[in-house]
Protein backbone atom coordinates (compact mmCIF):
# COMPACT_ATOMS: atom_id res chain seq x y z
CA UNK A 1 165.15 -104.03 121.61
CA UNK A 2 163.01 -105.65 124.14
CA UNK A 3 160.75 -103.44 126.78
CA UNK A 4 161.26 -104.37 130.37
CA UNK A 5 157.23 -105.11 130.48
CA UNK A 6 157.84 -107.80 127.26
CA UNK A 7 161.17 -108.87 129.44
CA UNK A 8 159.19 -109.91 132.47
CA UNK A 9 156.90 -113.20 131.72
CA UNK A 10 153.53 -113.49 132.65
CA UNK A 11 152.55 -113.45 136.16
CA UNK A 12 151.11 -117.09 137.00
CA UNK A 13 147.27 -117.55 138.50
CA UNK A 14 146.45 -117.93 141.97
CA UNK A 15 146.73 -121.77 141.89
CA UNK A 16 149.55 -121.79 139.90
CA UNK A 17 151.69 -119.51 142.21
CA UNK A 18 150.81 -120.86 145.30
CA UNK A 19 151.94 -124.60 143.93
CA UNK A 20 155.05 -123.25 143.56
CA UNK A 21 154.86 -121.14 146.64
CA UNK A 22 154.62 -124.44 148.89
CA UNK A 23 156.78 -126.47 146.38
CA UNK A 24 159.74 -123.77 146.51
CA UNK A 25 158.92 -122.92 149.93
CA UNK A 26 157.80 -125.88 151.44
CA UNK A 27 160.80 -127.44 150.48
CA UNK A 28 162.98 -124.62 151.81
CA UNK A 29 161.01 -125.38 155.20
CA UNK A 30 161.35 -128.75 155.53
CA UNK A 31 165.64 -128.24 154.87
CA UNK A 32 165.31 -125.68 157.57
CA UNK A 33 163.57 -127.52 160.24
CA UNK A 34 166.06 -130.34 160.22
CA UNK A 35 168.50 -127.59 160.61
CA UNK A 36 167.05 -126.09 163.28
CA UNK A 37 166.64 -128.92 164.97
CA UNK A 38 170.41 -130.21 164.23
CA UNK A 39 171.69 -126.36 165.07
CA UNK A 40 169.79 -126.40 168.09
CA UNK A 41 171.65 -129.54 169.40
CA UNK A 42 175.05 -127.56 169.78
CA UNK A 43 173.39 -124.27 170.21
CA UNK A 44 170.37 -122.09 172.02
CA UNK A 45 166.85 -122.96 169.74
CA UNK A 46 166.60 -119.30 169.23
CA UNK A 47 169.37 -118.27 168.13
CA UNK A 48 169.38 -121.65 165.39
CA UNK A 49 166.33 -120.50 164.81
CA UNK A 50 167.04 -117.28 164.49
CA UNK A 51 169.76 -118.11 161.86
CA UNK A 52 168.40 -120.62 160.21
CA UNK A 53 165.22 -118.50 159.31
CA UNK A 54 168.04 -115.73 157.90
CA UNK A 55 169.34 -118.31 155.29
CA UNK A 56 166.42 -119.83 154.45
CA UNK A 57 164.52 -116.06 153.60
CA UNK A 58 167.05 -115.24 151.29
CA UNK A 59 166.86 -118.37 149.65
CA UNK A 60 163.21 -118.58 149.43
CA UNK A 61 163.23 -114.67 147.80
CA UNK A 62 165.19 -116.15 145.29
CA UNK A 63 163.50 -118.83 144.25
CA UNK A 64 159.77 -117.06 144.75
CA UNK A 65 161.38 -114.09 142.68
CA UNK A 66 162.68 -116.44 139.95
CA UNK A 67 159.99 -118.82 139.69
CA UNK A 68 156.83 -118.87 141.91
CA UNK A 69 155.56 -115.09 141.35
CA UNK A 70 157.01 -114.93 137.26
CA UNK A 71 159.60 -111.85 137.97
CA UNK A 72 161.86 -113.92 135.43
CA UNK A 73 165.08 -112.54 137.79
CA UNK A 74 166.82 -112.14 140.59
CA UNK A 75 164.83 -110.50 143.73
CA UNK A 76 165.34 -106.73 144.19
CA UNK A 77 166.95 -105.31 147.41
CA UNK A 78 163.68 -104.04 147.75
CA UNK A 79 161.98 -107.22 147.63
CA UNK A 80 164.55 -109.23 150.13
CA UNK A 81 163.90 -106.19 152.62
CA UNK A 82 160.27 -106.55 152.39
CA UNK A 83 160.42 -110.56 152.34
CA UNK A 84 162.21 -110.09 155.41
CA UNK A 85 159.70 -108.38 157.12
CA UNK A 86 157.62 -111.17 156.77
CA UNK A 87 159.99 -113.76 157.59
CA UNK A 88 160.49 -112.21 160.52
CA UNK A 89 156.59 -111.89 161.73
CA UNK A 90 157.09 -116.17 161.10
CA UNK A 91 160.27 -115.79 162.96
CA UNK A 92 157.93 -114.74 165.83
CA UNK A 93 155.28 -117.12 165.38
CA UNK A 94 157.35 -120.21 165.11
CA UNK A 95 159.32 -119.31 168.23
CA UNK A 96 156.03 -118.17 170.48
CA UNK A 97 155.05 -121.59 169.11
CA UNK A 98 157.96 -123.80 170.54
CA UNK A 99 158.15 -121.31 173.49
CA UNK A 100 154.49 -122.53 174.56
CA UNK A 101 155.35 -125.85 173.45
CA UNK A 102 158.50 -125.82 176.20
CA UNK A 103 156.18 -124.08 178.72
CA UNK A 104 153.35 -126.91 178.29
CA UNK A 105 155.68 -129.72 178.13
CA UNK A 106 158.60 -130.48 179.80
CA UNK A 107 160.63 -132.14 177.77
CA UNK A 108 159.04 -132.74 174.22
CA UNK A 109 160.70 -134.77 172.36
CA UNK A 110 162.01 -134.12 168.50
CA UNK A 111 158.66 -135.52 166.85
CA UNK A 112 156.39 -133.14 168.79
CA UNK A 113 158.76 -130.05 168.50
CA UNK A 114 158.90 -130.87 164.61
CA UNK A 115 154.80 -131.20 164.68
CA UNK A 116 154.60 -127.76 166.40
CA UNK A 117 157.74 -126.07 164.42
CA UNK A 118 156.06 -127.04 161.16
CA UNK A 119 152.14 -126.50 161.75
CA UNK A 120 153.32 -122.87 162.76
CA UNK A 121 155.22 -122.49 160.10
CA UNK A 122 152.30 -123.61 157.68
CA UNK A 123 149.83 -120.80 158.98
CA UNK A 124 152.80 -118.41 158.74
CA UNK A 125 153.59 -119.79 155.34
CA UNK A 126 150.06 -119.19 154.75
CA UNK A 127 150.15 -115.78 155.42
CA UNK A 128 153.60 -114.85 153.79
CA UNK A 129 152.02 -115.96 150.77
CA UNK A 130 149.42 -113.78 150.96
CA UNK A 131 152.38 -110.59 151.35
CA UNK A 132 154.80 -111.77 148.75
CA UNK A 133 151.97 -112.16 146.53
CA UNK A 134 149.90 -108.85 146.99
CA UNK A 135 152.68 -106.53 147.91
CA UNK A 136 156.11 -107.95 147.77
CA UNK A 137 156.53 -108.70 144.31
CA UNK A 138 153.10 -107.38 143.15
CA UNK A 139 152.98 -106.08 139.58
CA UNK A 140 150.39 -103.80 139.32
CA UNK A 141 152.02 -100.40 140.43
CA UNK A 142 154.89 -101.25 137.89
CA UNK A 143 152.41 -101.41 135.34
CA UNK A 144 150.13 -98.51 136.35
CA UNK A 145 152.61 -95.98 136.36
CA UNK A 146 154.38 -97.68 133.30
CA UNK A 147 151.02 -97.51 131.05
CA UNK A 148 149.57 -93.62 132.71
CA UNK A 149 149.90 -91.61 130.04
CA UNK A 150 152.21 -88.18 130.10
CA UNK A 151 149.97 -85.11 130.64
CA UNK A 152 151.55 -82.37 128.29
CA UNK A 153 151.36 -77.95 128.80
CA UNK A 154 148.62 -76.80 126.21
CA UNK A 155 150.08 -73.93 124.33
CA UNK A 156 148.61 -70.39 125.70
CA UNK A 157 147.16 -69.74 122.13
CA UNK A 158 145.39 -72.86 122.05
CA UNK A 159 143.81 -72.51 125.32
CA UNK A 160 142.48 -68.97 124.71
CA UNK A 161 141.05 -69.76 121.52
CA UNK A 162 138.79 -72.76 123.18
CA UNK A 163 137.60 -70.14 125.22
CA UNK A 164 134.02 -68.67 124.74
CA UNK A 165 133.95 -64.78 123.58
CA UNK A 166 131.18 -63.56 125.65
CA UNK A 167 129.71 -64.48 128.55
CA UNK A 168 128.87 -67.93 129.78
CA UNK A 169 124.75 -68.32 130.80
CA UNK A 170 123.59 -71.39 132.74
CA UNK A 171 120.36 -72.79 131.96
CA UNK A 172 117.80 -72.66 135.03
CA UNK A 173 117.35 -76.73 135.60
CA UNK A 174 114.06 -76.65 137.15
């Protein structure tokens, strides 16, 4: 029978996982800023926003969770909750983004809202990776407490006979 730690494949390098990081979530970025800006035609930016960024989290868990960070499986509950968190500090940078944008300009038009949308979600992308990597799906406090071994009672006999018989002196280290 396979361990879970002989399950899981090996986590990728640096490089490696942030490749995949703007491949898998690059790609997921560039479907949701069409539909944003499609969403946001029939309804309020925020709220497409809003939704859109919803969909496009869980989406991206999967897909970091499968391939970009090596879990080998689906995302934890754990792991969408804390993705989430994230997604949601982007949520608020994209949006004070395009809400300075609409405060600067009066009436941008689709190329400049995309240019804005997406350069703020690149520095927030930036970041994300930074959490998903280091803390979201992070493997080294599996591992620790998987490989610290169990600290077992010492019998009372055994303890009393590593005891000295007499009295203990201490050298005078001068």
């Amino acid at each position: 029978m396979e361990t879970a730690q002989s399950q899981q494949r090996a986590a990728p390098g640096t490089f490696t996982a942030f490749a995949r990081f703007v491949l898998f979530g690059g790609g997921v970025g560039l479907a949701s800023s069409v539909a944003v800006a499609a969403l946001a035609s029939w309804i309020y930016w925020g709220l497409a926003n809003a939704l859109i960024t919803v969909v496009s989290t869980l989406l991206a868990t999967e897909l970091h969770a499968r391939f970009t960070f090596g879990a080998g499986g689906r995302a934890t509950r754990r792991q969408h909750a804390q993705s989430a968190g994230s997604a949601a500090a982007a949520y608020a940078v994209t949006s004070v983004a395009m809400l300075v944008l609409h405060q600067l300009v009066a009436a941008p038009g689709v190329v400049l809202e995309q240019v804005v949308y997406l350069s703020a979600s690149a520095l927030a992308g930036i970041a994300r990776f930074a959490v998903l990597r280091l803390v979201v799906f992070a493997r080294g406090r599996s591992q620790v407490t998987a490989t610290v071994p169990t600290i077992r009672p010492v019998p009372a006999n055994a303890a009393r006979a590593a005891a000295p018989a007499g009295p203990v002196v201490l050298g005078h280290a001068a």
